[in-house]
N, C-alpha and C. Protein backbone atom coordinates (compact mmCIF):
# COMPACT_ATOMS: atom_id res chain seq x y z
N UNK A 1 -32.03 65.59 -151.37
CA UNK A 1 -31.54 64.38 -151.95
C UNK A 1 -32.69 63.58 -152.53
N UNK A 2 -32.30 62.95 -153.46
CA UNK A 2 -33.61 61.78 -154.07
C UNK A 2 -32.53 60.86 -154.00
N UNK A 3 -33.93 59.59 -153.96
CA UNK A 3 -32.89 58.30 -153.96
C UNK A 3 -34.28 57.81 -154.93
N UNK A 4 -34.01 56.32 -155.89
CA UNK A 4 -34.69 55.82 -156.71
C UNK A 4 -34.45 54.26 -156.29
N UNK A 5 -34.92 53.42 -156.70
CA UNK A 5 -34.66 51.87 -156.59
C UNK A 5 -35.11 51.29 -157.54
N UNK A 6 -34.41 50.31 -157.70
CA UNK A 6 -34.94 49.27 -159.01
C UNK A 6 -34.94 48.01 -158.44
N UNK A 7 -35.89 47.15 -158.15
CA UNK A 7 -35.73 46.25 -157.55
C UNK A 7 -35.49 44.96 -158.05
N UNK A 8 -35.24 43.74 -158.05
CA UNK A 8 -35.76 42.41 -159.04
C UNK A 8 -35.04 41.36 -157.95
N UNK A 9 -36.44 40.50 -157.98
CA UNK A 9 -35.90 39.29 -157.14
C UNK A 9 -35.72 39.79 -155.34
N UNK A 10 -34.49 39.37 -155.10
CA UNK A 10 -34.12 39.36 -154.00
C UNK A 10 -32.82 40.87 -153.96
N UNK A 11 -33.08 41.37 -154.85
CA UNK A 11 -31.98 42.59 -155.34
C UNK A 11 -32.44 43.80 -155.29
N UNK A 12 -32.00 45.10 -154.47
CA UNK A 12 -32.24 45.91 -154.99
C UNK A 12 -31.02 47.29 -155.31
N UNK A 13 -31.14 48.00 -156.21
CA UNK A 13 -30.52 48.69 -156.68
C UNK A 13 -30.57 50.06 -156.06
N UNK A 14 -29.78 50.85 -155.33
CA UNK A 14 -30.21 52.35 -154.76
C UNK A 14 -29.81 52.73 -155.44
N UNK A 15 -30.10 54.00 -156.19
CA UNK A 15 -29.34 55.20 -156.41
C UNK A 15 -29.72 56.58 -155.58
N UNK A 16 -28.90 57.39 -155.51
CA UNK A 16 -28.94 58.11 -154.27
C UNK A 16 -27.93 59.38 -155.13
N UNK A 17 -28.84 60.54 -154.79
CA UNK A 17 -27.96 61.97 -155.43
C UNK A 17 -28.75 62.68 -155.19
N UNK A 18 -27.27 64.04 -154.89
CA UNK A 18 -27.56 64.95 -154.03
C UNK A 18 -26.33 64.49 -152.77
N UNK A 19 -27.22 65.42 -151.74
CA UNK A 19 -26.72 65.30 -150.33
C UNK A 19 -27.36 64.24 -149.48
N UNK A 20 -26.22 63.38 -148.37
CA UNK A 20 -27.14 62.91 -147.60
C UNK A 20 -26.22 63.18 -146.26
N UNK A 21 -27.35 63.60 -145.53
CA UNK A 21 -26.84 64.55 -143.90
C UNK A 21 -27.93 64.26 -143.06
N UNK A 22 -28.00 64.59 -142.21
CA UNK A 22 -29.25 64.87 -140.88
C UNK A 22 -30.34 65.07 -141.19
N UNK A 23 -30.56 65.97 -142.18
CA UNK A 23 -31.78 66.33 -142.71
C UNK A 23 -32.58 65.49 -143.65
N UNK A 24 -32.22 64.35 -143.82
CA UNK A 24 -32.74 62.90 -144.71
C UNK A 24 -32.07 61.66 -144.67
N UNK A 25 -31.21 61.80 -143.45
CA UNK A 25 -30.60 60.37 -143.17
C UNK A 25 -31.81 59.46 -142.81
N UNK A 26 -32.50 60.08 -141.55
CA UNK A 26 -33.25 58.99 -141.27
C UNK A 26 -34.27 58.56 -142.25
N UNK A 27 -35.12 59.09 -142.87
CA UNK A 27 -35.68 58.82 -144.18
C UNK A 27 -35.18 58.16 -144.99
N UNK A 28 -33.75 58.24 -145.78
CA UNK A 28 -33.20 57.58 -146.35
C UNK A 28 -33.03 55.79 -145.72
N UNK A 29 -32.23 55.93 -144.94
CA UNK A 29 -32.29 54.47 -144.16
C UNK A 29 -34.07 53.99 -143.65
N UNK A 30 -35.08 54.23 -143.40
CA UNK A 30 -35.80 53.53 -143.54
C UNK A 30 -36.55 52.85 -144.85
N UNK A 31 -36.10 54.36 -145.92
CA UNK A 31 -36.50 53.01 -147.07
C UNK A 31 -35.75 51.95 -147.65
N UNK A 32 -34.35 52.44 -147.43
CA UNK A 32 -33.39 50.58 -147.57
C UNK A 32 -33.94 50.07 -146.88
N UNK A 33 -34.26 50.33 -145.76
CA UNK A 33 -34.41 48.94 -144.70
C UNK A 33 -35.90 48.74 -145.17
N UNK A 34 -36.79 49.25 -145.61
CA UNK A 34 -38.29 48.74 -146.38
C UNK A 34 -37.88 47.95 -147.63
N UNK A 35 -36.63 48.09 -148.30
CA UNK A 35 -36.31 46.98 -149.33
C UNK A 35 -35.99 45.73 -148.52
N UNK A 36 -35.17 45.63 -147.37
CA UNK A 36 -34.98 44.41 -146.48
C UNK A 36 -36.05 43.38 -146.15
N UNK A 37 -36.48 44.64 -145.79
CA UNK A 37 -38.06 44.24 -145.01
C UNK A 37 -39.26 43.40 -146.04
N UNK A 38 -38.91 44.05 -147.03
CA UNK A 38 -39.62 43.27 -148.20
C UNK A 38 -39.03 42.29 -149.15
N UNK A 39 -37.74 41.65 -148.37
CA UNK A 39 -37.50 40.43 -149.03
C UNK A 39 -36.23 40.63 -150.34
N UNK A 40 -35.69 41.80 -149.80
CA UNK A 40 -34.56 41.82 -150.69
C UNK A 40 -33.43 42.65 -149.94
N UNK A 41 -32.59 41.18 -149.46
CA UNK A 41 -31.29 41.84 -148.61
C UNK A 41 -30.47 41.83 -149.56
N UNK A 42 -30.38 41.74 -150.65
CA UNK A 42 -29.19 42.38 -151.52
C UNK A 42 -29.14 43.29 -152.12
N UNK A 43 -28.75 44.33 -151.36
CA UNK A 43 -28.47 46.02 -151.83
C UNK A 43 -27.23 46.29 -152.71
N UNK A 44 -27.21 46.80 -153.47
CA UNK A 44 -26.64 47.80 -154.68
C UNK A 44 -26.77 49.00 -154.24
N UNK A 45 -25.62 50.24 -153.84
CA UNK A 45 -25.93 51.34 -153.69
C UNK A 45 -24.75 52.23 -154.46
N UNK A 46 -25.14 53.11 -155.78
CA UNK A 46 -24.96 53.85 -156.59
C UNK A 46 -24.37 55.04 -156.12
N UNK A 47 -23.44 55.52 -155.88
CA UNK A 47 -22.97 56.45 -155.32
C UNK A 47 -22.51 57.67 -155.90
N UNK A 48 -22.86 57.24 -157.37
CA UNK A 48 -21.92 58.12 -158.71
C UNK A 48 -22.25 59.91 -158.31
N UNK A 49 -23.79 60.01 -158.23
CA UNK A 49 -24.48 60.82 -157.44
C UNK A 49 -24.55 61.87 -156.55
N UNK A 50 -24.09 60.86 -155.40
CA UNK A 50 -23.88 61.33 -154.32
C UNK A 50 -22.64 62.45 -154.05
N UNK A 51 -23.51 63.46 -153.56
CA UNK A 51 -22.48 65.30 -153.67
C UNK A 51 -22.13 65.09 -152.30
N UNK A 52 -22.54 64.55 -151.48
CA UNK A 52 -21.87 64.94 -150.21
C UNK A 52 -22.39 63.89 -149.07
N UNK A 53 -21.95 63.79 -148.39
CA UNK A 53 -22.15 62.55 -147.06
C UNK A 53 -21.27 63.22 -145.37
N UNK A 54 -22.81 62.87 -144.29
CA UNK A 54 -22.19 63.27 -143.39
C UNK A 54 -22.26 62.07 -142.81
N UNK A 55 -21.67 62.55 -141.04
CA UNK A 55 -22.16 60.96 -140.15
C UNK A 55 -22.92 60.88 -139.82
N UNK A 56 -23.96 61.22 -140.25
CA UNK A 56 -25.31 60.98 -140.26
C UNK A 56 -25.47 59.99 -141.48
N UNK A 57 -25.03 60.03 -142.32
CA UNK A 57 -25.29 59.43 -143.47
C UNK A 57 -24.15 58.32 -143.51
N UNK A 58 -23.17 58.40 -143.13
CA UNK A 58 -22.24 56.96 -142.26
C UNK A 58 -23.15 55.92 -141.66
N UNK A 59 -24.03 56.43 -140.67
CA UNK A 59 -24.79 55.93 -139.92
C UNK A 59 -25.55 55.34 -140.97
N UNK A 60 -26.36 55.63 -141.77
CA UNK A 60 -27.52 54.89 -142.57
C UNK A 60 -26.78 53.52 -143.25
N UNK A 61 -25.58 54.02 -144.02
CA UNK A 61 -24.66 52.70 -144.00
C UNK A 61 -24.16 51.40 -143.82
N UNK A 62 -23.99 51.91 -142.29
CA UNK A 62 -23.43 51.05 -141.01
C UNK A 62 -24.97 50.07 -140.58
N UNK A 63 -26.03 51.12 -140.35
CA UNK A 63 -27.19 50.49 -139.79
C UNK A 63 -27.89 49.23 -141.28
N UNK A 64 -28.09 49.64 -142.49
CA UNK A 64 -27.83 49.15 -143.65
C UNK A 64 -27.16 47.88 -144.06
N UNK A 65 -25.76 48.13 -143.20
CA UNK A 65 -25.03 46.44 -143.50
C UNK A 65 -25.31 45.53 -142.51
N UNK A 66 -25.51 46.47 -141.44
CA UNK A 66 -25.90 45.18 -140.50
C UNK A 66 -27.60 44.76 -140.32
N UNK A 67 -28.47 45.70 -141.05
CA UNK A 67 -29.62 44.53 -141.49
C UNK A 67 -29.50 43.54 -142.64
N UNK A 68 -28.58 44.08 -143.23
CA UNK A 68 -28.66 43.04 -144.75
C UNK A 68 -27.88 41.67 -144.01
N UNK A 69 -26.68 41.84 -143.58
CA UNK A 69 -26.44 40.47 -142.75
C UNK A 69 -27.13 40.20 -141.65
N UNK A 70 -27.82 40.13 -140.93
CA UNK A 70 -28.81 39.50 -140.42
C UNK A 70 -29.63 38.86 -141.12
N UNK A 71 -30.25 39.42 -142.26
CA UNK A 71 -30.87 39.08 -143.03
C UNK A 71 -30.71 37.75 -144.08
N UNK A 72 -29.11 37.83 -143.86
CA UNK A 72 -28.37 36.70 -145.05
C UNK A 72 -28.22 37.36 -146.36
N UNK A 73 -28.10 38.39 -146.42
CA UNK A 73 -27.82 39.48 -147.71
C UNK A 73 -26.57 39.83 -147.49
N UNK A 74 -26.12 40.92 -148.61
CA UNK A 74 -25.47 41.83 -148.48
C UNK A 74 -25.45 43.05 -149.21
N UNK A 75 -24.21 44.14 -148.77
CA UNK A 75 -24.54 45.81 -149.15
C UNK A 75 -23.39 46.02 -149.76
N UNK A 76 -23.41 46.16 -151.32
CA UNK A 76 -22.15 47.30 -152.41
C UNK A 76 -21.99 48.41 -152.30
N UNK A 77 -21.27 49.17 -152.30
CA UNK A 77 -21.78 50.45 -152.66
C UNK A 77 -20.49 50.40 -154.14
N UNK A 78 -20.99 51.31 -154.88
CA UNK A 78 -20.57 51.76 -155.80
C UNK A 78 -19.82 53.25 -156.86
N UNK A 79 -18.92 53.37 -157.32
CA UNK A 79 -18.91 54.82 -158.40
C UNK A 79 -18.90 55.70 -156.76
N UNK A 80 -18.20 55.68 -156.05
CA UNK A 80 -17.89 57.26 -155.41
C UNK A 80 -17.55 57.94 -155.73
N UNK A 81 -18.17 59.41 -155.23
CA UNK A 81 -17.32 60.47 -155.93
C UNK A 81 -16.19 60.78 -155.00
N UNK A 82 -15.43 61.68 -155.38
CA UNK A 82 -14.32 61.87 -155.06
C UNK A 82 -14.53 62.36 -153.23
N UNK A 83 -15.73 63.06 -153.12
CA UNK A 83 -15.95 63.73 -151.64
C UNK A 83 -16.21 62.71 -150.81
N UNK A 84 -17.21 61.71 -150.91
CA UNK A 84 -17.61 60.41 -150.31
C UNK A 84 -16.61 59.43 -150.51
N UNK A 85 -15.72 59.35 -151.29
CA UNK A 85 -14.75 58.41 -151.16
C UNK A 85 -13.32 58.97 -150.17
N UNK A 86 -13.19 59.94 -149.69
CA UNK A 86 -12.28 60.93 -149.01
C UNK A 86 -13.43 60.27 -147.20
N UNK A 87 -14.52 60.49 -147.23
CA UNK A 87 -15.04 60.92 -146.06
C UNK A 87 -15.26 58.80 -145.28
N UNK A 88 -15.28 58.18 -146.44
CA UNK A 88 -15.22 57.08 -146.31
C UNK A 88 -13.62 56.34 -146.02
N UNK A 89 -12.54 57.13 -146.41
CA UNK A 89 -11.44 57.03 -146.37
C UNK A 89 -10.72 57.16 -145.00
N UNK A 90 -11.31 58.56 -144.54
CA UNK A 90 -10.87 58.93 -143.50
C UNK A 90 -11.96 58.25 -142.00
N UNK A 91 -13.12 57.58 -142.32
CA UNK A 91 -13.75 57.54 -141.50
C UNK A 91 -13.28 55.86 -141.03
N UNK A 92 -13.01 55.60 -142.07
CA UNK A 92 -11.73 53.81 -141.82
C UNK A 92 -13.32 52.88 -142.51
N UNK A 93 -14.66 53.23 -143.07
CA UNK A 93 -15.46 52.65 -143.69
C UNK A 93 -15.20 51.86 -145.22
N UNK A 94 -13.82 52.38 -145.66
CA UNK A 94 -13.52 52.36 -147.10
C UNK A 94 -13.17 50.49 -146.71
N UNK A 95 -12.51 50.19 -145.26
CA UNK A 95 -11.90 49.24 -145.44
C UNK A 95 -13.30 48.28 -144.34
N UNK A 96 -14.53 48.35 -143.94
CA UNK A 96 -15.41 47.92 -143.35
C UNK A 96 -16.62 47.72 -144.19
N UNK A 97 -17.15 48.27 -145.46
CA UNK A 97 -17.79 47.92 -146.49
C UNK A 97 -17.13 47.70 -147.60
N UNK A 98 -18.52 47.30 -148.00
CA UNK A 98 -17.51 46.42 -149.63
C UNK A 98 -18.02 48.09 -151.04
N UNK A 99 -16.75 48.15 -151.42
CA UNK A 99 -16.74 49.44 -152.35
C UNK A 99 -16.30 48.77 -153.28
N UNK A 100 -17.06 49.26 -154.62
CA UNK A 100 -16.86 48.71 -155.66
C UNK A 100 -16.34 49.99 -156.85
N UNK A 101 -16.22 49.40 -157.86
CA UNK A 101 -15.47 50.42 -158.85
C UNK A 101 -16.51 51.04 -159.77
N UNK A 102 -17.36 49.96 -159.74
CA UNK A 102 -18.91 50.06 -160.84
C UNK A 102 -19.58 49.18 -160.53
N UNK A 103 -21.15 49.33 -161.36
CA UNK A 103 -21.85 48.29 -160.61
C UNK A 103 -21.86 46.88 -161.11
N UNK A 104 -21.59 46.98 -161.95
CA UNK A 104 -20.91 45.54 -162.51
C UNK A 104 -20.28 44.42 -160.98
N UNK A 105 -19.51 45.35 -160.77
CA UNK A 105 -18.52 44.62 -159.88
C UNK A 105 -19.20 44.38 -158.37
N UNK A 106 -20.06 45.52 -158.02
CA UNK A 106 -21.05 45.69 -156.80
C UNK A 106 -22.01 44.40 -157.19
N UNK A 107 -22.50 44.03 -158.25
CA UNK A 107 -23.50 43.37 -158.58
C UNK A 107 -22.72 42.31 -157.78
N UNK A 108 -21.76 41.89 -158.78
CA UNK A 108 -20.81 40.56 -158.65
C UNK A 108 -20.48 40.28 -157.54
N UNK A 109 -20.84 41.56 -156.12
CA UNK A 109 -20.76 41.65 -154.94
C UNK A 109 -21.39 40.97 -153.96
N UNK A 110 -22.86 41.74 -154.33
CA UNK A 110 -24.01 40.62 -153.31
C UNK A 110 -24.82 39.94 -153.58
């Protein structure tokens, strides 16, 4: 998996594609949380990307929204694909984060 960021201000933008599972969850979630950490709890996360998601990668998520609110931020995600929007569906996350349609609307989010 690669993930990229664009940052500005107090904002940052993930994009994330490929797979995310066990084998780069934890990696993955420490560099969101190094965008936190550096003063930008408002995450954007790009999902258009993203081929596949386990609960491992639920987990980066979950751990994800609840630093950004602590923080006084918050977490979009965006553009699921059809597999991550099924695994988010069934996992009852679709209705516990904020999912957006595009990032337009994710923006307009946090």
């Amino acid at each position: 998996m690669t993930m990229t960021v664009e940052s500005q201000g107090n904002l940052a933008v993930v994009v994330l594609t490929g797979r995310l599972d066990s084998t780069n969850a934890a990696d993955t979630e420490a560099k969101i949380v190094s965008q936190i950490e550096a003063g930008r709890p408002r995450i954007v996360v790009d999902a258009s990307q993203l081929e596949y998601l386990s609960s491992a990668g639920l987990r980066v998520f979950l751990v994800v929204a609840k630093r950004v609110k602590a923080a006084g931020g918050a977490l979009a995600l965006h553009s699921l694909t059809d597999h991550v929007r099924e695994v988010f569906e069934i996992s009852g996350f679709i209705n516990v984060l904020t999912v957006c349609a595009n990032r337009e609307d994710a923006l307009g989010r946090v």
